[in-house]
N, C-alpha and C. Protein backbone atom coordinates (compact mmCIF):
# COMPACT_ATOMS: atom_id res chain seq x y z
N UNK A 1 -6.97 -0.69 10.37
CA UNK A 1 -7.22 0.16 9.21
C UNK A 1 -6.68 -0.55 7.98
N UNK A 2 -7.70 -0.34 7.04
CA UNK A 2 -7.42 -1.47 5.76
C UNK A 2 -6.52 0.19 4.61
N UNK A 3 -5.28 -0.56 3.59
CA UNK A 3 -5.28 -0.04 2.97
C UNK A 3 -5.95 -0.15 1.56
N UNK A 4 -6.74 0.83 1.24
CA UNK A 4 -7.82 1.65 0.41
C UNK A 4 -7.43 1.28 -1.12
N UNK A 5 -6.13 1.61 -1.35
CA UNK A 5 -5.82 1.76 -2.64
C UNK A 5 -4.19 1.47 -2.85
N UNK A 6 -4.08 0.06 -3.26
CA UNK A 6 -2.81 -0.72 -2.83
C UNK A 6 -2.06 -0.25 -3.95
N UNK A 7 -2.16 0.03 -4.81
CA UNK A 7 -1.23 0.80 -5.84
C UNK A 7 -0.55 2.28 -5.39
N UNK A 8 -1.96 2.89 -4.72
CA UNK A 8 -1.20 4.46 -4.36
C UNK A 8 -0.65 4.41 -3.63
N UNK A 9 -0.66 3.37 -2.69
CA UNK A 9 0.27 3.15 -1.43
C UNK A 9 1.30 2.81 -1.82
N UNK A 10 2.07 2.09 -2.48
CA UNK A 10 2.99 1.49 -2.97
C UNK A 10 3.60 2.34 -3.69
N UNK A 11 2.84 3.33 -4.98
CA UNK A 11 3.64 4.34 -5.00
C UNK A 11 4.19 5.30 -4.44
N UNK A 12 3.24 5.79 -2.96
CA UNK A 12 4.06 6.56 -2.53
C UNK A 12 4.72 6.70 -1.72
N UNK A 13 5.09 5.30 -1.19
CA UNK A 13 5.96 4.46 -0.30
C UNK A 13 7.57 4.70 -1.15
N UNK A 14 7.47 4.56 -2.35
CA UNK A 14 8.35 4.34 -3.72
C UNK A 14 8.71 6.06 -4.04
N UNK A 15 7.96 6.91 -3.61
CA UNK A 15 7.98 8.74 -3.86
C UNK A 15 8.97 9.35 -3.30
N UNK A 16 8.51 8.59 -1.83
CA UNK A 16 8.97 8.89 -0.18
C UNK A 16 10.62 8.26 -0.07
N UNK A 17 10.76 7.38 -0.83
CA UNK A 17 12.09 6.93 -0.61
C UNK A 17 12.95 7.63 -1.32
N UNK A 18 14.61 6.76 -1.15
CA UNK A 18 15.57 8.08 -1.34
C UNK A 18 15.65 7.65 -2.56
N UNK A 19 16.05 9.23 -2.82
CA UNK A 19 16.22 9.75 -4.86
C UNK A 19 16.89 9.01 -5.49
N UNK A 20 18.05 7.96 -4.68
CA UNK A 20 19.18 7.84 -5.11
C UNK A 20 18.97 6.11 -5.43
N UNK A 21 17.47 5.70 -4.96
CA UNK A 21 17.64 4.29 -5.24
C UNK A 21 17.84 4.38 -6.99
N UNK A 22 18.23 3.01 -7.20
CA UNK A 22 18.29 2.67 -8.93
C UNK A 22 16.46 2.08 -8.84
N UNK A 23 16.47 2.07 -10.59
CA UNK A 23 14.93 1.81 -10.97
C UNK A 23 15.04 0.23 -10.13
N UNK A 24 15.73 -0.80 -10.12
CA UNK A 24 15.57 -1.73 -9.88
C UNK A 24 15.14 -1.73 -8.35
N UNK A 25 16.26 -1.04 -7.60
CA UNK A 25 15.36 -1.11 -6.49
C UNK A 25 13.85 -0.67 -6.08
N UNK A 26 13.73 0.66 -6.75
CA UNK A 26 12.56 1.28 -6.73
C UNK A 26 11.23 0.19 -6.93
N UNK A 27 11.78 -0.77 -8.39
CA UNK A 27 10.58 -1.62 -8.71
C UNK A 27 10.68 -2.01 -7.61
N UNK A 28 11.49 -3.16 -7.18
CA UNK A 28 11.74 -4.16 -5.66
C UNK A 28 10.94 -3.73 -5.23
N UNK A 29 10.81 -2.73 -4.51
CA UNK A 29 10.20 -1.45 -3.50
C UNK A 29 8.67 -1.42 -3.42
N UNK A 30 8.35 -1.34 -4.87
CA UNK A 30 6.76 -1.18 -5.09
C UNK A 30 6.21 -2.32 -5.23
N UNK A 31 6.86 -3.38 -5.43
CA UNK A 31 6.33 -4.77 -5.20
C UNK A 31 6.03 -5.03 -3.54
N UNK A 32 7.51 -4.57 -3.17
CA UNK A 32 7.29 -5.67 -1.06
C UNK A 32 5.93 -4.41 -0.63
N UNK A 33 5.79 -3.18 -0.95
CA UNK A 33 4.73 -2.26 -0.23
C UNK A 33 3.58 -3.29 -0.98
N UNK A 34 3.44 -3.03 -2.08
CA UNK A 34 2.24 -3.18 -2.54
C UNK A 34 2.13 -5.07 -1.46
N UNK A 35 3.31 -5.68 -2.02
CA UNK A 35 2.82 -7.26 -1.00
C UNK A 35 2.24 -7.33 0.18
N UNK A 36 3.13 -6.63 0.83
CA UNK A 36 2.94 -5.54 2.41
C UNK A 36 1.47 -5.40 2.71
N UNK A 37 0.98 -4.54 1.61
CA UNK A 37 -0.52 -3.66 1.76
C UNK A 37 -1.55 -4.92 1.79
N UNK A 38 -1.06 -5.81 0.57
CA UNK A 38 -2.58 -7.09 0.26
C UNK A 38 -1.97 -8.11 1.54
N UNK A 39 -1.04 -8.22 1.93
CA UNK A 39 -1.11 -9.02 3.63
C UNK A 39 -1.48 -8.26 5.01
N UNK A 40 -1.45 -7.12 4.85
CA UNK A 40 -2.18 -6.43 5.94
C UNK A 40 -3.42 -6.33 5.98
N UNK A 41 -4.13 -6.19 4.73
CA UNK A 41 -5.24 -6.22 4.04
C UNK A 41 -6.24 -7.65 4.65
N UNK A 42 -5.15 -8.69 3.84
CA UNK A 42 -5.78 -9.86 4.49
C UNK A 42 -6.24 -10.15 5.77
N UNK A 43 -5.33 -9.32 6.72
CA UNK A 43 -5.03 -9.99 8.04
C UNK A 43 -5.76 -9.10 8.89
N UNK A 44 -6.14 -7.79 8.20
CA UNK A 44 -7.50 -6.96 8.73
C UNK A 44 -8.50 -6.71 8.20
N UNK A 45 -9.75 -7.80 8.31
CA UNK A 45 -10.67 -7.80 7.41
C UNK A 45 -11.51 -6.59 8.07
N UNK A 46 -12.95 -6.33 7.00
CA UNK A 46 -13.50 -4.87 7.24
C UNK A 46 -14.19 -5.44 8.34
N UNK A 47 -14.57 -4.82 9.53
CA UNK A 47 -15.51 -5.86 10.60
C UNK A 47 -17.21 -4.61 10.53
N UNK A 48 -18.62 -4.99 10.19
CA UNK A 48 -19.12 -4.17 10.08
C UNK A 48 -19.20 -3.97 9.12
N UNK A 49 -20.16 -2.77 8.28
CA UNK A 49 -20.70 -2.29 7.49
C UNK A 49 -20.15 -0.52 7.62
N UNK A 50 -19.98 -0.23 6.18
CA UNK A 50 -19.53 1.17 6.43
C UNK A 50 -21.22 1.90 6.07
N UNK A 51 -21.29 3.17 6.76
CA UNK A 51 -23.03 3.87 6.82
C UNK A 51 -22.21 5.20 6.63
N UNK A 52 -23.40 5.45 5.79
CA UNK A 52 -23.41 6.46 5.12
C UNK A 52 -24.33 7.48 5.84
N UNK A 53 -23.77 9.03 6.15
CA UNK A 53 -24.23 9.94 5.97
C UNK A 53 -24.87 11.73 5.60
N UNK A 54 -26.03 10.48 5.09
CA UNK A 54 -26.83 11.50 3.97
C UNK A 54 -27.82 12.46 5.13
């Protein structure tokens, strides 16, 4: 399963964590998810065609 939308993931990877990180970590945070997401991404390409139905 590919992630969809590597920003929302990353933010809410960054939501989900504790209240108490500082902004710095938080950024840290939304960088390694979001890195995370575009190497998982890479490493599961789409196999197939997605079909639609109408």
């Amino acid at each position: 399963m590919r992630v969809h939308n590597i920003n929302e993931f990353a933010l809410a990877v960054v939501q989900s964590s504790d209240p108490k990180l500082s902004v710095d970590e938080k950024l840290a945070l939304y960088l390694e998810a979001s890195e995370k997401a575009q190497e998982h991404n890479k490493n599961n390409p789409v196999k197939g065609s997605v079909k639609s139905f109408e």
